[in-house]
Protein backbone atom coordinates (compact mmCIF):
# COMPACT_ATOMS: atom_id res chain seq x y z
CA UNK A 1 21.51 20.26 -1.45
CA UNK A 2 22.15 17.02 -3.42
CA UNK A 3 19.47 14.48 -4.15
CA UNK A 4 20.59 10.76 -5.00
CA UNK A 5 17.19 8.11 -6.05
CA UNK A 6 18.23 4.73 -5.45
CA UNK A 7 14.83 3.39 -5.12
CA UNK A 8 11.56 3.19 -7.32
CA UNK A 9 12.98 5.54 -9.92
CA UNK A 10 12.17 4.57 -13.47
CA UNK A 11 10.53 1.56 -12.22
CA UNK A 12 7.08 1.37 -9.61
CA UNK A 13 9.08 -0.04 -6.34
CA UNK A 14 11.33 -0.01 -3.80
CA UNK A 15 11.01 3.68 -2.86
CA UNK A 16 13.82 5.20 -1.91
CA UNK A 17 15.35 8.75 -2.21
CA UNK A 18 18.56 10.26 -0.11
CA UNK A 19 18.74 13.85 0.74
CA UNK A 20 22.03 14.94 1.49
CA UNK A 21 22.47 19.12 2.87
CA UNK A 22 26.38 20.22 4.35
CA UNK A 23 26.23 17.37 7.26
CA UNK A 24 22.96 16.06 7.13
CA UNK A 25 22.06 12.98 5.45
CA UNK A 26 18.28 11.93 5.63
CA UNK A 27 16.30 8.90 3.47
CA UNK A 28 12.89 9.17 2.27
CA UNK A 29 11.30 5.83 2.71
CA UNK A 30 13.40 2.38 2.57
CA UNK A 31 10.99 0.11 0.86
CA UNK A 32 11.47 -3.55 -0.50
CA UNK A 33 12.14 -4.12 -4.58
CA UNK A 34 9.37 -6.70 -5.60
CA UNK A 35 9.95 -8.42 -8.81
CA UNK A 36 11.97 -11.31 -10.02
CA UNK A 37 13.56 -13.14 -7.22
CA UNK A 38 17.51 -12.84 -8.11
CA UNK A 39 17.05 -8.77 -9.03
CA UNK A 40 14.79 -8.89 -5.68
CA UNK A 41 17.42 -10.72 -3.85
CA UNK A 42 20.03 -8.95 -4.94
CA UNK A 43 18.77 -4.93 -4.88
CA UNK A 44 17.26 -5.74 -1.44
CA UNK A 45 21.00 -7.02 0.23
CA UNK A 46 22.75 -3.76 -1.60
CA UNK A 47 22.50 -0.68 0.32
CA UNK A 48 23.88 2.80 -1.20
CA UNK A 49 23.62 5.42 1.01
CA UNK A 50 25.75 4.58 4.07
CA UNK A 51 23.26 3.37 6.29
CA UNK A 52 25.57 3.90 9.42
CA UNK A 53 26.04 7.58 8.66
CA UNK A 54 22.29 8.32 8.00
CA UNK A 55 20.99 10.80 10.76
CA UNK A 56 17.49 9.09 10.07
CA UNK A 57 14.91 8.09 7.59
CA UNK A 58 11.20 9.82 7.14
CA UNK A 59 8.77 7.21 6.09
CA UNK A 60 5.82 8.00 4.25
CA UNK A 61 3.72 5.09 4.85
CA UNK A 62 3.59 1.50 5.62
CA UNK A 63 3.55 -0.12 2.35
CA UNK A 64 5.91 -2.52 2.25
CA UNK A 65 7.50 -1.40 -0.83
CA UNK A 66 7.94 1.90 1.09
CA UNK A 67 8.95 0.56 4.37
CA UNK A 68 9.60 -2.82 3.72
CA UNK A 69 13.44 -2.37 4.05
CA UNK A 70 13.93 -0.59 7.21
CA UNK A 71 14.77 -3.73 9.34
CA UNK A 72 17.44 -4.76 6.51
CA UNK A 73 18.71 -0.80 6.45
CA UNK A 74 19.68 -1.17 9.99
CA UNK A 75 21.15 -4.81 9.46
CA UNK A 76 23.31 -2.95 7.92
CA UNK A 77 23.98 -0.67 10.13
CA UNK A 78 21.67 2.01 10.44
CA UNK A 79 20.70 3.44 13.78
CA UNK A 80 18.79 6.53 13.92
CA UNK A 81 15.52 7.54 14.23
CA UNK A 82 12.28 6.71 12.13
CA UNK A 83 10.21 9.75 11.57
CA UNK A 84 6.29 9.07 10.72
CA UNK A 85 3.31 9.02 11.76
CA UNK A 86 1.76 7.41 14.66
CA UNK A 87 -0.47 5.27 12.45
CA UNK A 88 2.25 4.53 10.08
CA UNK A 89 4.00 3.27 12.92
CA UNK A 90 1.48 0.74 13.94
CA UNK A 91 1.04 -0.35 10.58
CA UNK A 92 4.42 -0.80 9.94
CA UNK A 93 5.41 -2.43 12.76
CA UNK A 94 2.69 -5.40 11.66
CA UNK A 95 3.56 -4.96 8.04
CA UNK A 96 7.16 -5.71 9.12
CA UNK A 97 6.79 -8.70 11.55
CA UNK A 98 4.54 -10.06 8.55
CA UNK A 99 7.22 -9.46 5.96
CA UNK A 100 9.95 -11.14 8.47
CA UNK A 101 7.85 -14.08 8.65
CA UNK A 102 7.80 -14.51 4.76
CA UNK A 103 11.17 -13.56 4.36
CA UNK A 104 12.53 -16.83 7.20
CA UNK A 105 9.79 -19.24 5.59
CA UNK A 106 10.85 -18.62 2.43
CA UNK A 107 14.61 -18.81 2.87
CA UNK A 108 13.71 -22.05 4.99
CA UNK A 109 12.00 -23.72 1.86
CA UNK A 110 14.95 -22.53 -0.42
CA UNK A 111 17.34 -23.68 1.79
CA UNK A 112 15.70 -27.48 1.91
CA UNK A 113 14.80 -27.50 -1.68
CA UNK A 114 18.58 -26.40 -3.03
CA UNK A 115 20.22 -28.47 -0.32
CA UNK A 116 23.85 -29.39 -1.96
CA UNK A 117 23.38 -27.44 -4.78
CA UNK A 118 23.82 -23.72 -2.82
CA UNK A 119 25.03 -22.93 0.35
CA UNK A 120 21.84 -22.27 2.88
CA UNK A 121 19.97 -19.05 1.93
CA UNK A 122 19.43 -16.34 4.51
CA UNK A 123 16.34 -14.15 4.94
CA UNK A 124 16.79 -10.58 4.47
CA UNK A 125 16.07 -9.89 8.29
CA UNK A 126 14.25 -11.24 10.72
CA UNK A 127 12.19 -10.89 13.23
CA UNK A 128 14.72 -9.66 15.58
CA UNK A 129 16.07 -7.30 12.93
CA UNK A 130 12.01 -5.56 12.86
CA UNK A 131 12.21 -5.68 16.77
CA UNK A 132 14.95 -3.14 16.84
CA UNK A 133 14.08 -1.00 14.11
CA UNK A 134 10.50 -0.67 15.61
CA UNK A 135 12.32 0.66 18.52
CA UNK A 136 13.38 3.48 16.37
CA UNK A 137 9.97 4.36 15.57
CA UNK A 138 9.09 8.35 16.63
CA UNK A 139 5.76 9.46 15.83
CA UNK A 140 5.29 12.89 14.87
CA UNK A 141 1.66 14.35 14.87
CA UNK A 142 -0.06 15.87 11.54
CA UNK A 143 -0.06 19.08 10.51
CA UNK A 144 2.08 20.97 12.88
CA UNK A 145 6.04 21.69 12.14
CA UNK A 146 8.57 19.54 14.26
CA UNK A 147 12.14 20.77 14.41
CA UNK A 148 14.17 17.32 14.04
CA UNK A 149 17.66 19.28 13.92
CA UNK A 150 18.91 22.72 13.92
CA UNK A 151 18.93 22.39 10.03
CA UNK A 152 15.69 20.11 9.69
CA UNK A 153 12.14 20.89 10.51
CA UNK A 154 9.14 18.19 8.98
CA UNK A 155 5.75 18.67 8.73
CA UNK A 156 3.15 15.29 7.88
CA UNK A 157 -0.14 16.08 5.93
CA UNK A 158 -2.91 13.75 4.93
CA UNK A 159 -1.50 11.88 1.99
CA UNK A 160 -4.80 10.13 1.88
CA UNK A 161 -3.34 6.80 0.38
CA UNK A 162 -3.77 4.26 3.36
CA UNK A 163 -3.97 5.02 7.13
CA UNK A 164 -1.03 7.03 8.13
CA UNK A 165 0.29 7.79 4.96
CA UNK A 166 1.89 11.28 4.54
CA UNK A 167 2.70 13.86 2.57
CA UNK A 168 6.47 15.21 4.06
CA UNK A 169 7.15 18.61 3.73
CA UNK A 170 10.56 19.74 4.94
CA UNK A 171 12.55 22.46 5.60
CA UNK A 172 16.33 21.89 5.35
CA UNK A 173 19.33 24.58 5.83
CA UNK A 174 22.32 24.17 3.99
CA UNK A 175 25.15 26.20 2.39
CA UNK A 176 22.93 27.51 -0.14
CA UNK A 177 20.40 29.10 2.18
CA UNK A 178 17.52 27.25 3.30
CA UNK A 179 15.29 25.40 0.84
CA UNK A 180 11.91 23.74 1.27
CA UNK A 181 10.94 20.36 -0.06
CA UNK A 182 7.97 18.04 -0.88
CA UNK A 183 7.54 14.11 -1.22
CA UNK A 184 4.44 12.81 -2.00
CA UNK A 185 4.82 10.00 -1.06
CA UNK A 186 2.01 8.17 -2.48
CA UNK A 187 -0.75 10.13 -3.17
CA UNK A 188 -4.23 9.13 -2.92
CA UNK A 189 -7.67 9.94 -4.64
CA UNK A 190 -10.22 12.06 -3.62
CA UNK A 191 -13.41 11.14 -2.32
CA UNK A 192 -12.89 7.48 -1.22
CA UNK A 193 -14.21 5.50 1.40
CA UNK A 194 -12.81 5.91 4.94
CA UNK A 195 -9.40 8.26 3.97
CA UNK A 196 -9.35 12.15 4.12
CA UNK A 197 -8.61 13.73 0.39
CA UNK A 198 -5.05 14.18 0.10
CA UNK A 199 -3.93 17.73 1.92
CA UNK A 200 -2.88 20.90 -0.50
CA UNK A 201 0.52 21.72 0.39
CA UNK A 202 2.02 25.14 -0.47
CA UNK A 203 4.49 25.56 -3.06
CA UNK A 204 8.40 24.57 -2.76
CA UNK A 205 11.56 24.37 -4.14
CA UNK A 206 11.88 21.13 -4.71
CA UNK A 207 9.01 18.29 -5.21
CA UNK A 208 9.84 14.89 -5.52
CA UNK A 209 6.40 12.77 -6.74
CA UNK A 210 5.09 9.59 -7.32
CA UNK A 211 3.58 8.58 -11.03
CA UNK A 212 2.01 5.77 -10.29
CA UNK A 213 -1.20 6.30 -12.67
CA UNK A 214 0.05 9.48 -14.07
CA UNK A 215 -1.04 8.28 -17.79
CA UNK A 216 -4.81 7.37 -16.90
CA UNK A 217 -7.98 8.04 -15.58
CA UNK A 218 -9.35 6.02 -13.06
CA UNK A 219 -12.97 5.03 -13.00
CA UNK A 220 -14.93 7.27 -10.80
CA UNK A 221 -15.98 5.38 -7.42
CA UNK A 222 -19.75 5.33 -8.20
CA UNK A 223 -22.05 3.40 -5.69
CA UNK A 224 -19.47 0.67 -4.57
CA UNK A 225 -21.94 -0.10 -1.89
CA UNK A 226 -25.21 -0.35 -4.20
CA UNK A 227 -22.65 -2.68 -6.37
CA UNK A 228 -21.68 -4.88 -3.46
CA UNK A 229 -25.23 -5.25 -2.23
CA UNK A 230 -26.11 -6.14 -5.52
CA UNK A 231 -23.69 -8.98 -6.04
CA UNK A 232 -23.98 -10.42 -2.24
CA UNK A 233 -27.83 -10.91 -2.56
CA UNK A 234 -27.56 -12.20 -6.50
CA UNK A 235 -24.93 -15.01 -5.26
CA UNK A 236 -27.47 -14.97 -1.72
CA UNK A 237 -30.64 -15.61 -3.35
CA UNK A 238 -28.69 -18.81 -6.28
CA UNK A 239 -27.23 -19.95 -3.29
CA UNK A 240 -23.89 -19.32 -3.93
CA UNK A 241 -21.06 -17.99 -2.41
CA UNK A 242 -19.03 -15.07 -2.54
CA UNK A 243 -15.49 -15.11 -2.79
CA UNK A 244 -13.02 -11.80 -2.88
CA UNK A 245 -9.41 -11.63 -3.17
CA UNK A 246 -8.28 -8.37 -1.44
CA UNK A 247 -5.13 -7.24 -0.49
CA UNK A 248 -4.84 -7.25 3.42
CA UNK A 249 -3.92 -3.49 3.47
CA UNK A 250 -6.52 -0.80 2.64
CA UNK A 251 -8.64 -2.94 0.67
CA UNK A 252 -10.15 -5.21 2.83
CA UNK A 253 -10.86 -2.68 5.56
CA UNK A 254 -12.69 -0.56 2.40
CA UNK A 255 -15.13 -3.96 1.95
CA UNK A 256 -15.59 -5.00 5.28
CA UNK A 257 -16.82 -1.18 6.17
CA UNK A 258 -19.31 -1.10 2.77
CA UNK A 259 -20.51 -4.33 4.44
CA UNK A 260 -21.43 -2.94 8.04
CA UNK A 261 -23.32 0.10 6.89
CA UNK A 262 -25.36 -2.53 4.79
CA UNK A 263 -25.71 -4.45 7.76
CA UNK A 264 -26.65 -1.01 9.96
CA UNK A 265 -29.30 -0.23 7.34
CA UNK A 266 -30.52 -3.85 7.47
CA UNK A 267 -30.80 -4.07 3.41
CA UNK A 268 -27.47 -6.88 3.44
CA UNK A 269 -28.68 -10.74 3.46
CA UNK A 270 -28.61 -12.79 6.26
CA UNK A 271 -25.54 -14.30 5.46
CA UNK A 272 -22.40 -15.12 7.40
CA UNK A 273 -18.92 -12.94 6.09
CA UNK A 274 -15.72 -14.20 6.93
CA UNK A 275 -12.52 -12.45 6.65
CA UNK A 276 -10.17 -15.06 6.16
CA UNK A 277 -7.02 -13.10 6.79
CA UNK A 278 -4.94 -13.26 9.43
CA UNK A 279 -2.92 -10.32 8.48
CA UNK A 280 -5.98 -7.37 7.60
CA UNK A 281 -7.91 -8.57 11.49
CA UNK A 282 -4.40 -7.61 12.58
CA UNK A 283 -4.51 -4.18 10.73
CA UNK A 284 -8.22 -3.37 11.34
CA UNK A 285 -6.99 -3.00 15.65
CA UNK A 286 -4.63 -0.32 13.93
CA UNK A 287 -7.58 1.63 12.16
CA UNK A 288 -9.89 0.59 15.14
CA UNK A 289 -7.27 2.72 17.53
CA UNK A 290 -7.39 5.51 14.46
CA UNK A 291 -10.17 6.55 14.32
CA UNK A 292 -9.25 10.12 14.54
CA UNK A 293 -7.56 9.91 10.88
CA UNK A 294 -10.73 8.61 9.02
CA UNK A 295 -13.05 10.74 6.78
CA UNK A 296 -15.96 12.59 7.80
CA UNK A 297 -18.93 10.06 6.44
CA UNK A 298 -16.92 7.68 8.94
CA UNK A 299 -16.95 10.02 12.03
CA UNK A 300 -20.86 10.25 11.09
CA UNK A 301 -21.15 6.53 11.12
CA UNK A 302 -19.15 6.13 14.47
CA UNK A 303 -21.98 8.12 15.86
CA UNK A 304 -24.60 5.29 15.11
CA UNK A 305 -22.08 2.32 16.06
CA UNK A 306 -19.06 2.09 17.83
CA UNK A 307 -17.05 -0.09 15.79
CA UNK A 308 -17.40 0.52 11.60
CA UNK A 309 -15.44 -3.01 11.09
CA UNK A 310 -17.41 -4.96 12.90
CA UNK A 311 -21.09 -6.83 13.08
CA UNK A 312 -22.85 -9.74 14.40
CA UNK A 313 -22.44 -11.54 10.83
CA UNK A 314 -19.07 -10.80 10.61
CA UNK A 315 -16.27 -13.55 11.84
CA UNK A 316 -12.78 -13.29 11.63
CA UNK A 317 -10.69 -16.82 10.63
CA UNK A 318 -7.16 -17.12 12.01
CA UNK A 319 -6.36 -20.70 12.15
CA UNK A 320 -5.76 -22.99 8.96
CA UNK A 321 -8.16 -25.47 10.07
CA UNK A 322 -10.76 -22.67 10.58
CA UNK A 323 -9.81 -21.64 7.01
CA UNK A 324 -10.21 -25.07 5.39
CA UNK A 325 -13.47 -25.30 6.93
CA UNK A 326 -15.27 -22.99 5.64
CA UNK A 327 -14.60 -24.94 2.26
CA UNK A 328 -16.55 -27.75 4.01
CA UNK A 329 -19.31 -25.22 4.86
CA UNK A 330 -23.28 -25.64 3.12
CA UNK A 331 -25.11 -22.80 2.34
CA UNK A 332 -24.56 -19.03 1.00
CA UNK A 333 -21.34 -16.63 2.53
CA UNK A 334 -19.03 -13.86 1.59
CA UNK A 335 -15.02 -15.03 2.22
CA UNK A 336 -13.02 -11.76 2.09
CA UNK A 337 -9.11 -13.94 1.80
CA UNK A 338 -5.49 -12.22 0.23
CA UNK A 339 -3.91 -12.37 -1.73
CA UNK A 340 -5.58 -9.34 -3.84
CA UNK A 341 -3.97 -11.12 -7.14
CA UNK A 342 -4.72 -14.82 -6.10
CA UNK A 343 -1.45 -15.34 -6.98
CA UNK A 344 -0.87 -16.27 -3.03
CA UNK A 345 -2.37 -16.93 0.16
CA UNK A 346 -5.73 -18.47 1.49
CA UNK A 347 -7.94 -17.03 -1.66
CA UNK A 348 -6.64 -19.60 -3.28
CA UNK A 349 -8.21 -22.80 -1.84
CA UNK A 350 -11.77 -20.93 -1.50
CA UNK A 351 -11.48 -20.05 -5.23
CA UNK A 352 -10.38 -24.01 -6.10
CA UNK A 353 -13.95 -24.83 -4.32
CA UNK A 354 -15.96 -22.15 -5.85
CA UNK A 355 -14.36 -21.48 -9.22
CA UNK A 356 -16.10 -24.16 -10.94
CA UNK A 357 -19.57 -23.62 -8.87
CA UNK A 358 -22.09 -21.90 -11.69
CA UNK A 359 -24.12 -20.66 -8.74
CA UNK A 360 -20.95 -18.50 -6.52
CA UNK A 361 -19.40 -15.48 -7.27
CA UNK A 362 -16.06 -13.99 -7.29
CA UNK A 363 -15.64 -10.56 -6.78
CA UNK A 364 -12.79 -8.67 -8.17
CA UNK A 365 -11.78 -5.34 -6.20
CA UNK A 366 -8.64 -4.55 -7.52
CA UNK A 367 -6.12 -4.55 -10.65
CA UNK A 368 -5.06 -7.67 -11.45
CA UNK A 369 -1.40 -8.03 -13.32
CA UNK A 370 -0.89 -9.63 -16.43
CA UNK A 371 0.29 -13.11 -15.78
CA UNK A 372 -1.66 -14.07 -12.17
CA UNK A 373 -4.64 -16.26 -11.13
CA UNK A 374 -6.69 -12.62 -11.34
CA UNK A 375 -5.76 -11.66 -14.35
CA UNK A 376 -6.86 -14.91 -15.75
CA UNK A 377 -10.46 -15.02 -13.98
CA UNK A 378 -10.58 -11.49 -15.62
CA UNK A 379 -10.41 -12.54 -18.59
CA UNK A 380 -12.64 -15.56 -18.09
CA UNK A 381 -10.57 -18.24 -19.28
CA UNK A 382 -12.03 -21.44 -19.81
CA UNK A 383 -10.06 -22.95 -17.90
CA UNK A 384 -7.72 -22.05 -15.16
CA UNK A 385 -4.77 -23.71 -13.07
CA UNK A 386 -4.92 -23.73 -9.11
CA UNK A 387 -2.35 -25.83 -7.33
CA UNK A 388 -1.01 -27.15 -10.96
CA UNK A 389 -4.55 -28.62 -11.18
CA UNK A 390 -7.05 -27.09 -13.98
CA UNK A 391 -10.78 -26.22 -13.21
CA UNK A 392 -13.74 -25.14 -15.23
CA UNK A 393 -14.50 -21.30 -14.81
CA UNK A 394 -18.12 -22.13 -14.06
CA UNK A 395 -18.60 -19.10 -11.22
CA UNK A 396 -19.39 -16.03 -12.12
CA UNK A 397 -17.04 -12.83 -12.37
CA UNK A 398 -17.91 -9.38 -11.20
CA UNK A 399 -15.41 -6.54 -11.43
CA UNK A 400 -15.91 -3.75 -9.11
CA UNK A 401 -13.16 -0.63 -10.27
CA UNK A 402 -12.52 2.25 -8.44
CA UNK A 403 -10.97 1.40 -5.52
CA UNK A 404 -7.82 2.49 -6.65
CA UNK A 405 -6.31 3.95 -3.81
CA UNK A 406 -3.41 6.04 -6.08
CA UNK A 407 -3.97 9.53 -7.92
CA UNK A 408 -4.87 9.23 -11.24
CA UNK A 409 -4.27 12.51 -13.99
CA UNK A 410 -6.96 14.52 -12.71
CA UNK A 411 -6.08 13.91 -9.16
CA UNK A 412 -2.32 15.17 -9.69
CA UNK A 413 -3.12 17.95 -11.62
CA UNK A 414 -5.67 19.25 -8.67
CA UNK A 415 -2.90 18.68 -6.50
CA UNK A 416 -0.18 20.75 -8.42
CA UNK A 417 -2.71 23.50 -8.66
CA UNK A 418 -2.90 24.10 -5.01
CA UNK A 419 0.95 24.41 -4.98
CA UNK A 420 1.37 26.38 -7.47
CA UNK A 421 -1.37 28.73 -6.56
CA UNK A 422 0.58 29.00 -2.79
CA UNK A 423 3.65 29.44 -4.44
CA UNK A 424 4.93 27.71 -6.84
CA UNK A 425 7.26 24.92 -7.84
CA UNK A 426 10.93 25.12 -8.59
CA UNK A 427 12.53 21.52 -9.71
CA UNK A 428 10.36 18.75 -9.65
CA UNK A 429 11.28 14.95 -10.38
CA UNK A 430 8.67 12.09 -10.96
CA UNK A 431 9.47 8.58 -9.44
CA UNK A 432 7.68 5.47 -8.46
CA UNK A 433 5.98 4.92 -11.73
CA UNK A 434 6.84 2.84 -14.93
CA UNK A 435 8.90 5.01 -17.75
CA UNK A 436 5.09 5.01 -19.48
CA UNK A 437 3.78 6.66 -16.82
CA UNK A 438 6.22 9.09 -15.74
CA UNK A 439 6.49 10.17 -19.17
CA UNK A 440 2.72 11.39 -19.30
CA UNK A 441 2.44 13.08 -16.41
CA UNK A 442 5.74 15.19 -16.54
CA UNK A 443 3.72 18.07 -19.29
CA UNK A 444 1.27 17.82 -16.92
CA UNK A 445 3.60 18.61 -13.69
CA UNK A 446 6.19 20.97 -16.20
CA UNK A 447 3.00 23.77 -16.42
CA UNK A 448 3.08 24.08 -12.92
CA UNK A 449 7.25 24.20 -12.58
CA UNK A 450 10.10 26.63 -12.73
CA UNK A 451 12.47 24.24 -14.34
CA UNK A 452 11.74 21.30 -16.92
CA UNK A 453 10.76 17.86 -14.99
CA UNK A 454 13.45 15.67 -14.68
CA UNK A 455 12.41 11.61 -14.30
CA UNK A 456 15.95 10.70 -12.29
CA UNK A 457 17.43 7.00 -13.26
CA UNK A 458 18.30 4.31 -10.50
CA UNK A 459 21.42 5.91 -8.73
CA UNK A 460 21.36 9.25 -10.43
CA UNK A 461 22.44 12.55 -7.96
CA UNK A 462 21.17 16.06 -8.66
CA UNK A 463 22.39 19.28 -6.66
CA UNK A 464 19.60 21.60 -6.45
């Protein structure tokens, strides 16, 4: 069996990972590079693995940098099938159209703005290009074995990342006898809100991990409730509002659920919420028709009320004008808007209105990257730039950690326990995760392994 990474090895993105056994050829994941524009551009447009002769991809989950390059993968020619799971589908499918959108818009702008300097940009894909690869979609159910080939048999377990996401075990039969591998995919943390702990997988011969935080410790969750109630009635009772960035995905589904058991137990403030994303009401009909795949405190909770993202407070915005009103609004509310780094998105006109308002809030849910609009309000500059305008840092800042929805150390090394004590592990290799990153984690994987762990380069092959 050969393995070729030409995705999110050595670097955090773009997952991507080609297993290749006598005549089958199968991809883990096809997700989108995110970084600089040109290296975007260009890695995104370049496909390696012979898209028409792929007998089909297994997708992990819907984030876009794990999906986000399926409807270019079949622009170039791919046409199999899409193994996930049903959830993954439904997020992906949205995730995708969304993605499309961005992808026309912004080669529309380029276009305009370059006009007679470059010939007219085109998008990646487009909406057309997501309609057909959708149609490629086949759901496969958790936790039972599904024979795919004569030489290929999957099985999904709770990756317990984001809704849907998977762990893929397979079983693959080739020349050398038959051989069983993981993918992590991404892994998630235990005990968070909403998601099932990720599922303990028995040993293999091959695993292929993420390393996203495999050099630190996350935070533990704590009370993210008591904190939230905390900061809502603070801004509430000053008169303020409340502004979050969140990401559209995950995060905002996390806070809007906190928010209706404070409403159920009638401690949260009388005070309208607004989720001021067109994109997460979109994704919350996926987790309302998945219900199923959510944690046990959430099964609990569905006994009490019948909908755990939704309450009579609660409004979702869709238009712009509905959006720019709520700038014009008096009186205390919560805004839940993307993007989660503020670098993009709606967030950023409610944070130009409230940013210099000593009475308002903004609440900080996630990590925010060196360089961005969050990062800056994390640090509490003085003075930061919206729109190429400055404003006085006058609100305050809370930071709320632990939401992290990847493993951390402690995580992983629970994880590679259960396989090794049902088991074992032969040859592992750590991906998705800066060089930093990878690095610490593989002494922690290499106690658990047959073989030393190898940390594969962008376009390296292995047989195993």
């Amino acid at each position: 069996m050969r393995l070729t990474f030409l995705g999110a090895a050595g670097e955090v993105t773009g997952s991507q990972h080609l297993v290749e056994s006598g005549e089958l050829r199968v991809l883990l994941d096809c997700g989108l590079f995110q970084g600089r524009r040109g290296d975007a551009d260009r890695k995104n447009r370049t496909f390696d693995c012979a898209p028409e002769s792929l007998d089909g991809v297994i997708l992990s989950h819907a984030h876009v940098d794990h999906c986000g390059n399926l409807p270019g993968l079949y622009r170039a020619g791919f046409r199999g099938p899409v193994f996930c799971s049903a959830a993954t589908a439904d997020v992906a499918e949205i995730m995708l159209r969304d993605s499309a959108r961005i992808q026309e818009e912004d080669a529309k702008y380029l276009s305009k703005r370059l006009k007679g300097k470059h010939p007219p940009l085109d998008p990646l894909y487009t909406e057309e290009d997501v309609d057909a690869v959708v149609r490629r979609f086949e759901p496969l159910e958790f936790d039972e074995w599904h024979e795919l080939s004569p030489v290929l048999s999957v099985r999904l377990s709770s990756a317990g990342h984001i809704l849907g996401s998977a762990i893929v075990e397979m079983q693959v039969d080739g020349p050398g006898g038959r051989k069983r591998v993981v993918f992590s995919g991404d892994l998630g943390r235990r005990g968070m809100p909403l998601l099932n702990d990720p599922a303990l997988v028995p040993g293999c011969d091959v695993l292929i991990c993420e390393s996203t935080y495999g050099d630190r410790v996350h935070p533990p969750p704590g009370d993210l409730k008591d904190a939230l109630l905390r900061i809502v009635t603070e801004t509430f009772d000053n008169g303020g509002r409340v502004v979050v960035p969140a990401f559209s995905l995950g995060r905002t589904q996390q806070i809007v659920y906190f928010l209706n058991e404070l409403h159920l137990s009638g401690s949260l403030p009388d005070v309208p919420v607004f989720v001021d994303s067109p994109l997460a009401n979109r994704l919350v009909s996926v987790y309302r028709r998945h219900q199923e795949r959510l944690d046990a405190d959430a099964q609990r909770l569905l006994r009490l009320d019948d909908d755990l993202f939704g309450f009579d407070r609660l409004h979702n915005v869709y238009s712009r004008q509905e959006s720019a009103a709520l700038n014009h609004r008096k009186g205390p509310l919560v805004v839940i808007a993307g993007s989660g780094m503020c670098e993009h998105g709606r967030v950023r006109h409610h944070l130009k209105h409230a940013v210099s308002d000593p009475h308002s809030t903004i609440l900080i849910v996630g990590f925010q990257a060196p360089h961005t609009l969050g990062r800056r309000i994390v640090e509490r500059q003085p003075r930061v730039k919206i729109f190429d305008r400055l404003y006085d840092l006058r609100a305050k800042v809370e930071i709320v950690n632990g939401l992290s929805a990847h493993a951390d150390t402690p995580d992983f090394k629970w994880w590679f326990e259960g396989m090794a004590s049902e088991g074992g592990i032969g040859r592992a290799f750590l991906v998705h995760g800066d060089p930093d990153a990878s690095r610490a984690l593989a002494p922690v994987l290499s106690d658990y392994c047959d073989e030393d762990v190898t940390i594969p380069e962008h376009g390296e092959s292995f047989e195993v």
